[in-house]
Protein backbone atom coordinates (compact mmCIF):
# COMPACT_ATOMS: atom_id res chain seq x y z
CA UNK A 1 0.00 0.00 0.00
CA UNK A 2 1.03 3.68 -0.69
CA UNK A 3 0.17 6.80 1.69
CA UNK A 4 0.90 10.29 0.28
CA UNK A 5 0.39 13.09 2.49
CA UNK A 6 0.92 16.62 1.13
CA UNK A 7 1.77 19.54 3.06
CA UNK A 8 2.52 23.25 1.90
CA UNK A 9 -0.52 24.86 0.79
CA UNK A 10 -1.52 28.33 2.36
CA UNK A 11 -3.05 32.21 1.02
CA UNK A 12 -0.60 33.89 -0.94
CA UNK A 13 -0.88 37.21 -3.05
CA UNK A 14 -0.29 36.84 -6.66
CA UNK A 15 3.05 36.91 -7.78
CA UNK A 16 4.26 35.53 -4.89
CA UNK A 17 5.73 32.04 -4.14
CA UNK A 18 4.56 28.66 -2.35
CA UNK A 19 6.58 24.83 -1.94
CA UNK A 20 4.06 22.40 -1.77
CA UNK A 21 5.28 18.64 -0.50
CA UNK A 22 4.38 15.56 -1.08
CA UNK A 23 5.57 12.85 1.11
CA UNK A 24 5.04 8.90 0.47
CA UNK A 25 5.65 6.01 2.24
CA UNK A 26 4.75 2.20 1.91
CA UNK A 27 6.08 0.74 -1.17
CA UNK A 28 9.38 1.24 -2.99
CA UNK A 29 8.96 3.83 -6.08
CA UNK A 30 11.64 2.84 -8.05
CA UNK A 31 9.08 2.14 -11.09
CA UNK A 32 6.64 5.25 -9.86
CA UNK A 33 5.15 7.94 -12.04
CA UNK A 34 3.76 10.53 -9.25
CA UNK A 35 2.39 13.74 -10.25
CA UNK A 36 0.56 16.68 -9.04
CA UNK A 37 -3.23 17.22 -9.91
CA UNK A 38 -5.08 20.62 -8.80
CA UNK A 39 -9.13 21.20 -8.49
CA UNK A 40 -10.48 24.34 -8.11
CA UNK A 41 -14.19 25.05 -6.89
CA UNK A 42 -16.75 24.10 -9.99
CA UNK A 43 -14.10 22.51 -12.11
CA UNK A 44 -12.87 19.30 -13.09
CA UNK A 45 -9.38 17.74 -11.42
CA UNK A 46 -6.72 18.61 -13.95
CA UNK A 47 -3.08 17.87 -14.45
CA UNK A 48 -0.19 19.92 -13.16
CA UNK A 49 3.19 18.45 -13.57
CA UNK A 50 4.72 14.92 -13.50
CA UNK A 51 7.83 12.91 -12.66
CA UNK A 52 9.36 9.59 -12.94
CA UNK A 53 10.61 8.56 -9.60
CA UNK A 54 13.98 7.16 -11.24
CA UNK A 55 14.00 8.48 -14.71
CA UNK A 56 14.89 11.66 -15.60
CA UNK A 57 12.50 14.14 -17.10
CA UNK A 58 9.46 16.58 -15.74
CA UNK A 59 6.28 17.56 -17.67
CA UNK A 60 4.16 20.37 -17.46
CA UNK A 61 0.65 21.52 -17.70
CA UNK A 62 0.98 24.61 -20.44
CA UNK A 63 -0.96 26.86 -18.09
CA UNK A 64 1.90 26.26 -15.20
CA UNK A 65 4.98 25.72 -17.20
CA UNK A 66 7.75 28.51 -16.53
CA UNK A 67 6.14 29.44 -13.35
CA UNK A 68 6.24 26.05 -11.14
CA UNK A 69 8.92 23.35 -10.70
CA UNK A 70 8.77 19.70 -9.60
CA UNK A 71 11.53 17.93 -8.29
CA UNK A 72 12.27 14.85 -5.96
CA UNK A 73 14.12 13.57 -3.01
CA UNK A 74 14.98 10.18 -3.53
CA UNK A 75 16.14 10.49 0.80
CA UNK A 76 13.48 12.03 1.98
CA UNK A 77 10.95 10.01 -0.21
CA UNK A 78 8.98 13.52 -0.81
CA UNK A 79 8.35 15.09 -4.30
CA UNK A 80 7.96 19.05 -4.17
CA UNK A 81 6.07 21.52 -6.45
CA UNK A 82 7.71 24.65 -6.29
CA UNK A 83 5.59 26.64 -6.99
CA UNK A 84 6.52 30.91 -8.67
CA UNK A 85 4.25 34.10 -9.90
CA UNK A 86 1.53 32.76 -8.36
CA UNK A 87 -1.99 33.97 -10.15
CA UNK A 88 -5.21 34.24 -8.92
CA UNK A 89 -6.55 31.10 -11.47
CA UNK A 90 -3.82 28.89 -9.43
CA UNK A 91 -6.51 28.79 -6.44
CA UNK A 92 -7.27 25.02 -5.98
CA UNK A 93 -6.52 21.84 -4.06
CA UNK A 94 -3.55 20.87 -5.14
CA UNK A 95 -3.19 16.53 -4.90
CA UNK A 96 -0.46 14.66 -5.44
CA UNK A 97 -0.68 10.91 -7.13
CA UNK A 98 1.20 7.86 -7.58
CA UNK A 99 0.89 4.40 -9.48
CA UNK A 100 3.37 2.26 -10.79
CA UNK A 101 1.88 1.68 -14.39
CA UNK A 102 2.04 4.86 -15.83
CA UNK A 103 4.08 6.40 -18.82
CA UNK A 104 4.28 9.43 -20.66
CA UNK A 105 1.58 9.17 -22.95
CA UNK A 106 -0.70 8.69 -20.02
CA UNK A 107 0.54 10.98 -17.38
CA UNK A 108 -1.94 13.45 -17.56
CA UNK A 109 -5.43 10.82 -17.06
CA UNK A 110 -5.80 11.41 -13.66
CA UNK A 111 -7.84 7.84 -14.20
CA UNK A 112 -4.50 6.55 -14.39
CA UNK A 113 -3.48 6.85 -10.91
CA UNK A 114 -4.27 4.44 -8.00
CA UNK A 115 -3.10 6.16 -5.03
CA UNK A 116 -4.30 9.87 -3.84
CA UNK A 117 -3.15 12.35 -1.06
CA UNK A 118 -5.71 14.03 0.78
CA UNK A 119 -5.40 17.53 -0.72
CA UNK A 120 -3.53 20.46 0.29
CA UNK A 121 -5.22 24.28 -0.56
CA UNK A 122 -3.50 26.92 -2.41
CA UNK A 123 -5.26 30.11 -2.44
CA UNK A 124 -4.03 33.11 -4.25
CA UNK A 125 -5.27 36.23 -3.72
CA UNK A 126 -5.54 39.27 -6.25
């Protein structure tokens, strides 16, 4: 079984900056896609970035991409979402997700992933 519990999320004013965590326990991730997935109120879930836990290589959401930054540390088991220029459409729950059979083509189905965190909220203000 895999746990994910993200931490990080908070009220920022746009432009400004937030690290969002997501740390995961249970089962080794050497074969792990795990990626971050935001909702905001009224909307469907939608993909934010990606990584494969021991292949190199990040992917983006277009909406995000120059502005946020996800990275991994393989000793503290935690992926991060750094997250830059904040805007006030960035206000969601951000997830994180996890599952071992997932490749590029398929990294942004949220259907795709097994495992879930509970949520962590990002709220930008204007």
């Amino acid at each position: 079984q895999v746990q994910l519990v993200e931490s990080g999320g908070g009220l920022v004013q746009a432009g400004g900056s937030l690290r969002l965590s997501c740390a995961h326990s249970g089962r080794t991730f050497s074969s792990y896609t795990i990626s971050w997935f935001r909702q905001a109120p009224g909307k469907e879930r939608e993909f934010v970035a990606g990584i494969r836990w021991n292949l190199a290589g990040t992917y983006y959401a277009d909406s995000v991409k120059g502005r946020f930054t996800i990275s991994r540390d393989y000793t503290k088991n935690t992926m991060f979402l750094q997250m830059n220029n904040l805007k006030p459409e960035d206000t969601a729950v951000y997830y994180c997700a996890a599952d071992s059979r997932i490749g590029i083509a398929t990294m942004r189905n949220l259907g795709e992933y097994s495992y879930w965190g509970q949520g962590t909220q990002v709220t930008v203000s204007s």
